[in-house]
Protein backbone atom coordinates (compact mmCIF):
# COMPACT_ATOMS: atom_id res chain seq x y z
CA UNK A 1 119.07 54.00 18.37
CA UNK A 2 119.43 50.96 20.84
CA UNK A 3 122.20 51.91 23.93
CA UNK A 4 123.78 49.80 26.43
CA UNK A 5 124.94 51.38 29.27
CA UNK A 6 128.57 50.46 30.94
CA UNK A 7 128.14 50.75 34.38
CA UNK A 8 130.05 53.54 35.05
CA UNK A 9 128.14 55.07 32.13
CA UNK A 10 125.09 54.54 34.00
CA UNK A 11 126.62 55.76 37.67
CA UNK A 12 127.34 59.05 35.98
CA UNK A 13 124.14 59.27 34.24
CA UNK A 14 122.17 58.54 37.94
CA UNK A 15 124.73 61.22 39.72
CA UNK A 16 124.31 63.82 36.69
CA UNK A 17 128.07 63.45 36.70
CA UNK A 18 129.88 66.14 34.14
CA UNK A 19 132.28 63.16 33.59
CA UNK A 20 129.41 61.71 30.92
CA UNK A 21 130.00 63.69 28.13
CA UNK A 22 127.14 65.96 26.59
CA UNK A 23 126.65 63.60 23.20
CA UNK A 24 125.99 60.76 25.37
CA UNK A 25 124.18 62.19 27.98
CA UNK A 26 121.68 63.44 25.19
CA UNK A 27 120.93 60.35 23.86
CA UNK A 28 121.00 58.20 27.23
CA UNK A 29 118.00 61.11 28.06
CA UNK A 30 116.66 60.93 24.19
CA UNK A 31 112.95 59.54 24.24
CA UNK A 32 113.64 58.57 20.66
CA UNK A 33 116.03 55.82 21.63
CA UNK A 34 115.95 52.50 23.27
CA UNK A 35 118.17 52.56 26.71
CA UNK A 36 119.16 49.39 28.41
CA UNK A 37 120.50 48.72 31.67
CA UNK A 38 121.89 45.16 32.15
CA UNK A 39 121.20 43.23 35.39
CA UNK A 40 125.23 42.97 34.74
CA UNK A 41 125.89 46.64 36.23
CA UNK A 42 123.36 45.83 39.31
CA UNK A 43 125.47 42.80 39.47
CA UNK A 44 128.44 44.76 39.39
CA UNK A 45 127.40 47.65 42.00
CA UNK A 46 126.69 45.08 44.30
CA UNK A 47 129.68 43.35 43.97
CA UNK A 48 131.74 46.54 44.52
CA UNK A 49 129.33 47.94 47.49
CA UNK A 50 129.95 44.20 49.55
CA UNK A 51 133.95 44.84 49.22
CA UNK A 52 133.80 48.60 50.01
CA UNK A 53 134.72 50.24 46.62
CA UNK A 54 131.51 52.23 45.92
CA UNK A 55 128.41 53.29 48.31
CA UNK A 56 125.66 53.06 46.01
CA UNK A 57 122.72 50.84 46.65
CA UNK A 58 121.79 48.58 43.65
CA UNK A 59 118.66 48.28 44.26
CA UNK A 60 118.10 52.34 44.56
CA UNK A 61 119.87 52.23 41.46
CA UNK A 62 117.31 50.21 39.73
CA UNK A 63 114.07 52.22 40.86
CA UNK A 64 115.84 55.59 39.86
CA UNK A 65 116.86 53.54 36.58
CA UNK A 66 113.26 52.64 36.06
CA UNK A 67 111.95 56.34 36.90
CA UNK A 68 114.47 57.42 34.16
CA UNK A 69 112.47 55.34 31.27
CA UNK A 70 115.43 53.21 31.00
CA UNK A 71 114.84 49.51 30.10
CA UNK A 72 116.21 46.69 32.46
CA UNK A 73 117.73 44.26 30.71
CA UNK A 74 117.80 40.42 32.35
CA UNK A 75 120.35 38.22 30.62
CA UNK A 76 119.48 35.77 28.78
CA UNK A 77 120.93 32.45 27.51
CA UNK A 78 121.79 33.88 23.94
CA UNK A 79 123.67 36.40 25.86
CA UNK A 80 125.47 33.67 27.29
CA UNK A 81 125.78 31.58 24.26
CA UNK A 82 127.67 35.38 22.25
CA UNK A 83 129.68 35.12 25.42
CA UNK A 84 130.92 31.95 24.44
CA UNK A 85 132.04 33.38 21.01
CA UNK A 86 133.71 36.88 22.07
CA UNK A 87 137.24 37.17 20.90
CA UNK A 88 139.58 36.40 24.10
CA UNK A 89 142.20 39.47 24.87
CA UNK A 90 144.60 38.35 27.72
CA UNK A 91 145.01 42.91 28.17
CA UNK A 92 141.41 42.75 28.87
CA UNK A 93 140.32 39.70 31.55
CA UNK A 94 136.85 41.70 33.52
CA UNK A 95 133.87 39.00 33.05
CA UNK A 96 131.20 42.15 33.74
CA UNK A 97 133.12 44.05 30.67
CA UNK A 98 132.92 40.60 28.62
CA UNK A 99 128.97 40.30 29.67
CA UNK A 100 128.60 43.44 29.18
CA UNK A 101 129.79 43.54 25.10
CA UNK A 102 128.21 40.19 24.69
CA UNK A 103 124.79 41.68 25.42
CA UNK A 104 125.29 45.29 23.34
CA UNK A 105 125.99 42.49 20.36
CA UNK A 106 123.34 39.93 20.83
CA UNK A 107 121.20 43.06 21.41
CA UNK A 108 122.20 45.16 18.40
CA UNK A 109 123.28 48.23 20.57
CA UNK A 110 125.64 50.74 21.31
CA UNK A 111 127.78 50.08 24.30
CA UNK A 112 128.12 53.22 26.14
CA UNK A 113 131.41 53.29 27.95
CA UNK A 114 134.27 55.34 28.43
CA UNK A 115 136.48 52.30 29.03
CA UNK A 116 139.07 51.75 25.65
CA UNK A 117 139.82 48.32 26.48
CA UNK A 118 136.09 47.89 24.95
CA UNK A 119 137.06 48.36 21.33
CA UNK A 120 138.41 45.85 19.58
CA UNK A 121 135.60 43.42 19.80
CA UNK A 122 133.09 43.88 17.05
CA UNK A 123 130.94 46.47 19.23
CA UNK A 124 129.15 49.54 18.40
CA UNK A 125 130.61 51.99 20.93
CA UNK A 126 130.07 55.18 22.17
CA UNK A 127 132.50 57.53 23.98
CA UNK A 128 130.64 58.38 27.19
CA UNK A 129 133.69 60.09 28.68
């Protein structure tokens, strides 16, 4: 099975938080599947570190990501192009989310996430809360 990790999906996998649930935290540790990590959640860590809301360091985030066995995923201009074609919600306006589902489509895999406002859109999910 190919995953995507949300980023919060992948901050609790990192932190061995009990708020990922057991089902997801199996697979996101399975060798038999295919884990990605966008460039998106660096993107977004970053972006939330420089205005204060989290203290993680992205680029810690991406060596313990690595050391995991989990892929990192640049994106790519067919990620950009699905973009282009995701169904508009006005409920549900964050660009990283939007990114984020673009790439689990263009990429045939599961978005991990724990965030509802993700269904709706054509995307494999799975709960990760």
């Amino acid at each position: 099975m190919r995953l995507l990790l949300d980023t919060h999906a992948l901050l609790w996998f990192a932190a061995d938080d009990p708020a990922l649930n057991k089902r997801a935290a199996r697979a996101i540790a399975s060798r038999g599947n295919d884990v990605l990590v966008s460039t998106v959640s660096l993107w977004e860590v970053a972006a939330k570190r420089r205005v204060g809301k989290i203290d993680i360091d992205p680029a810690r985030l991406k060596r313990g990501s690595e050391d995991a066995g989990l892929v990192l995923l640049a994106v790519t201009p067919e990620h950009v192009e699905r973009l282009g074609r995701l169904r508009w919600r006005d409920d549900h306006r964050d660009p990283f989310d939007h990114l984020l589902l673009a790439i689990a489509a263009t990429e045939r895999a599961r978005l991990v996430t724990a965030d509802a406002r993700m269904q709706g859109y054509g995307v494999a999910l799975m709960q990760a809360g």
